[in-house]
C-alpha atoms as a PDB file:
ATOM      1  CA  UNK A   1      88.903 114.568  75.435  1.00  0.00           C
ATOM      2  CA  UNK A   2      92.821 114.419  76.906  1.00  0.00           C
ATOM      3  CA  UNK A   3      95.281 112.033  76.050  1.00  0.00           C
ATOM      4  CA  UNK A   4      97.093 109.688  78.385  1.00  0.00           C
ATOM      5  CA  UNK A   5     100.816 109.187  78.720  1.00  0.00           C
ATOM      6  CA  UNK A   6     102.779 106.607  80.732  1.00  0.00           C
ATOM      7  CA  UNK A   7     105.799 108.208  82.057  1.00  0.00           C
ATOM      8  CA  UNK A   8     108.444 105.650  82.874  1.00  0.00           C
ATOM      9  CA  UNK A   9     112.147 105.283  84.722  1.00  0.00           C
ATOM     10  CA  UNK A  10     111.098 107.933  87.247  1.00  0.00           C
ATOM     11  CA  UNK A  11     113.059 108.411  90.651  1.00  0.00           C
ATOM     12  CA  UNK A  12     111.788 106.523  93.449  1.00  0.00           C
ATOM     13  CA  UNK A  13     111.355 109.782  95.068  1.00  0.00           C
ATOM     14  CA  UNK A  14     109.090 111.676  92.358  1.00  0.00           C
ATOM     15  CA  UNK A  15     105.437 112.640  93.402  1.00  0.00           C
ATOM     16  CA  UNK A  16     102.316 113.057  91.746  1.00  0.00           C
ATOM     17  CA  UNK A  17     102.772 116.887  92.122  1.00  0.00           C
ATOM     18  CA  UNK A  18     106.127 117.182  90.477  1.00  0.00           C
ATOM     19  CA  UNK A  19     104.639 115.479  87.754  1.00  0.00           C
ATOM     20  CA  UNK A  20     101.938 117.786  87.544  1.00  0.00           C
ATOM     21  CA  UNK A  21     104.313 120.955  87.669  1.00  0.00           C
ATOM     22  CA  UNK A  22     106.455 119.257  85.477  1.00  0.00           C
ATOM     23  CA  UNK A  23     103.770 118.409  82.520  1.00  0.00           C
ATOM     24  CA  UNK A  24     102.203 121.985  83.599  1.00  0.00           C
ATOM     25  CA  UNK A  25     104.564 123.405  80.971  1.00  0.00           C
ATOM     26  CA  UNK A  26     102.608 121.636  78.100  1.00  0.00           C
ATOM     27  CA  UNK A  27      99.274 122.575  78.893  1.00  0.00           C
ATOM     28  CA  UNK A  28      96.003 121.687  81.391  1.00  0.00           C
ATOM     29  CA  UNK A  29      97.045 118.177  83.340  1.00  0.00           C
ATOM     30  CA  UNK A  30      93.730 116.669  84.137  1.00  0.00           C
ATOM     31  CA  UNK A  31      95.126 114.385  86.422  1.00  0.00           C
ATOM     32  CA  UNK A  32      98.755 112.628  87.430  1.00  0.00           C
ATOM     33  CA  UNK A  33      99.156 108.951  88.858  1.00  0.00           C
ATOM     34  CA  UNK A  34     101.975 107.655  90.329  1.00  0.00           C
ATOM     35  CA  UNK A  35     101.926 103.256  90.735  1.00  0.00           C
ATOM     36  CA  UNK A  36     102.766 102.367  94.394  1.00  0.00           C
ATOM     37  CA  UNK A  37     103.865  98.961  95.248  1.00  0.00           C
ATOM     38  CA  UNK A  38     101.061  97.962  97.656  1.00  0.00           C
ATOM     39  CA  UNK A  39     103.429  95.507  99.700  1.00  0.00           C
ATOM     40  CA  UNK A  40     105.789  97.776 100.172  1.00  0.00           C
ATOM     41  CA  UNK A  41     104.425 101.714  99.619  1.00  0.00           C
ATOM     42  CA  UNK A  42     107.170 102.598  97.585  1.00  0.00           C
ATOM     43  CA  UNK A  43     106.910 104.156  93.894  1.00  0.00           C
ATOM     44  CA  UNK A  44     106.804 101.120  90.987  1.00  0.00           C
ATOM     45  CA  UNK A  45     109.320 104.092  89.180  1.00  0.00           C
ATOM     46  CA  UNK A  46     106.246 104.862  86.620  1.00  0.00           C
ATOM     47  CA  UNK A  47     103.322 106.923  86.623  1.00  0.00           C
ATOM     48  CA  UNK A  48     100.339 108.195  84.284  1.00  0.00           C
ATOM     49  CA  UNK A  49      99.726 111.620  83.442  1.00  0.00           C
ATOM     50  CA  UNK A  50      96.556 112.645  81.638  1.00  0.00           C
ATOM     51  CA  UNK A  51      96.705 115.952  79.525  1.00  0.00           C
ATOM     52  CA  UNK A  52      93.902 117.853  77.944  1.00  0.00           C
ATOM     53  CA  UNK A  53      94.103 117.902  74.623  1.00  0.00           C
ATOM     54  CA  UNK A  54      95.708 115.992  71.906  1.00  0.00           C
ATOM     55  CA  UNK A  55      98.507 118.715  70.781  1.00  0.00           C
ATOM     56  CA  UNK A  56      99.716 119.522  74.615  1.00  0.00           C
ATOM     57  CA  UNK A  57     100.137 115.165  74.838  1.00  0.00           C
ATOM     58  CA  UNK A  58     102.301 115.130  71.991  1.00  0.00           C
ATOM     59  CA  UNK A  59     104.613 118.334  72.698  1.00  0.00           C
ATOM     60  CA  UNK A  60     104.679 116.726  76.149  1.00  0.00           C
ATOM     61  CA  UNK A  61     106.162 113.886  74.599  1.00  0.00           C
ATOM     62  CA  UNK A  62     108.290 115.541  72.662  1.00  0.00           C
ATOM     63  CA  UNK A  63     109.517 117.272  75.606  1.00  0.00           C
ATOM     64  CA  UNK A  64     109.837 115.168  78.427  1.00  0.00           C
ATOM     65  CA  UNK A  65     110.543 111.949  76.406  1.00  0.00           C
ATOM     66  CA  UNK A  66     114.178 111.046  77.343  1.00  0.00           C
ATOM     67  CA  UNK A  67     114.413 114.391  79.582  1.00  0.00           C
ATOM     68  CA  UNK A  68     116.082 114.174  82.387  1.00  0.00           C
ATOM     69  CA  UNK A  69     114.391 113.517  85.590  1.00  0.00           C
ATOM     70  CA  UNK A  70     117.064 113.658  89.157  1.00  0.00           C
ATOM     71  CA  UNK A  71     119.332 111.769  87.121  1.00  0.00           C
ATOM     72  CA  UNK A  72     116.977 109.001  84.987  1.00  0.00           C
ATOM     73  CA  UNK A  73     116.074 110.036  81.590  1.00  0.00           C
ATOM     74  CA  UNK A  74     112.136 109.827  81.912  1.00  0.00           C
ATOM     75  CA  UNK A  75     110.481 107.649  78.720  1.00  0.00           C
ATOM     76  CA  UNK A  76     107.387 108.932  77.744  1.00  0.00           C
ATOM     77  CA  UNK A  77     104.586 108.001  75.521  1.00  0.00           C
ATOM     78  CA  UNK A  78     101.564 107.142  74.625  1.00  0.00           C
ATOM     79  CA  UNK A  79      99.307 104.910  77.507  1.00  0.00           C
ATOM     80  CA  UNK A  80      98.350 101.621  76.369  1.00  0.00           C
ATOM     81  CA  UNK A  81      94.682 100.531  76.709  1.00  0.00           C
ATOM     82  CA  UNK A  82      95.133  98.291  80.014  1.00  0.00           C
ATOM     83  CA  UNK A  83      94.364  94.724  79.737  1.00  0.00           C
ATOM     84  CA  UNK A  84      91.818  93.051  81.783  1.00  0.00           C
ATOM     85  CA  UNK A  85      93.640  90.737  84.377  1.00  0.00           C
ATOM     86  CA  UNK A  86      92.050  87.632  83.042  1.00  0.00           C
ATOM     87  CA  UNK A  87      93.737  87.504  80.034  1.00  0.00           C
ATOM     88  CA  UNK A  88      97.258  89.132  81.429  1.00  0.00           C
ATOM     89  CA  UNK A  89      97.494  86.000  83.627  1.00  0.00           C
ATOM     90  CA  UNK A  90      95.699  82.997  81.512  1.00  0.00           C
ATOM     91  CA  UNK A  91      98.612  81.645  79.867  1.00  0.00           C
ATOM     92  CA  UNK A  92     101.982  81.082  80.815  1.00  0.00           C
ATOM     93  CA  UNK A  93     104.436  81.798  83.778  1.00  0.00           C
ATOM     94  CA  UNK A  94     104.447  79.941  87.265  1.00  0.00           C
ATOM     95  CA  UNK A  95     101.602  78.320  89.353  1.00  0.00           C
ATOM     96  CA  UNK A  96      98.338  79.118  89.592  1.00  0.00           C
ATOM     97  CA  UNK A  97      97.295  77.120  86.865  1.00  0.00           C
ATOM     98  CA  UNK A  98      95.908  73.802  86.683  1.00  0.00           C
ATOM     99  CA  UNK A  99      98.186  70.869  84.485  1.00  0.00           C
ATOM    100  CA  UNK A 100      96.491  68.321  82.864  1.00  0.00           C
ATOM    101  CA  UNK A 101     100.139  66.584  82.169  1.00  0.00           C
ATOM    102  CA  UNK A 102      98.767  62.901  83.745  1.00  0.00           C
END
């Protein structure tokens, strides 16, 4: 089983094959993600990359973490499990809620 990274403060312009080429030099990428904005079709600036083993995730992190990246020093790390959407946007921030202030 592979690991997943999150690969952050990447150039608007980066693709989901120049992150594969790029993480290529760790090891086997299973598969490369890149978040698009779905208003707009532009790159969010972060992707996911999914490596095959355990040992090629972490020298990719030690790597690539901070590396630079047309200018932007890539952050890389470990992926967070995500968080169902239920509980991201229960508490908290603006509208959408219901008040029971009366």
């Amino acid at each position: 089983m592979g690991k997943k990274l999150y690969v952050g403060n990447l150039p608007f312009s980066a693709t989901e094959q120049v992150l594969m080429d790029t993480f290529a030099q760790c090891g086997k990428v299973e598969s490369a993600k890149i978040i698009i904005d779905r208003d707009t079709g532009r790159s969010k600036g972060f992707g996911f990359v999914e490596m095959s083993t355990e040992a090629e995730a972490a020298d990719a992190i030690s790597k690539f973490n901070g590396a630079d990246c047309d200018g932007r020093a890539m952050t890389v790390n470990e992926a967070k499990p995500m968080v169902p959407r239920d509980e991201r946007m229960s508490r908290g921030g603006f509208g959408g809620g219901r008040s029971n202030r009366y």
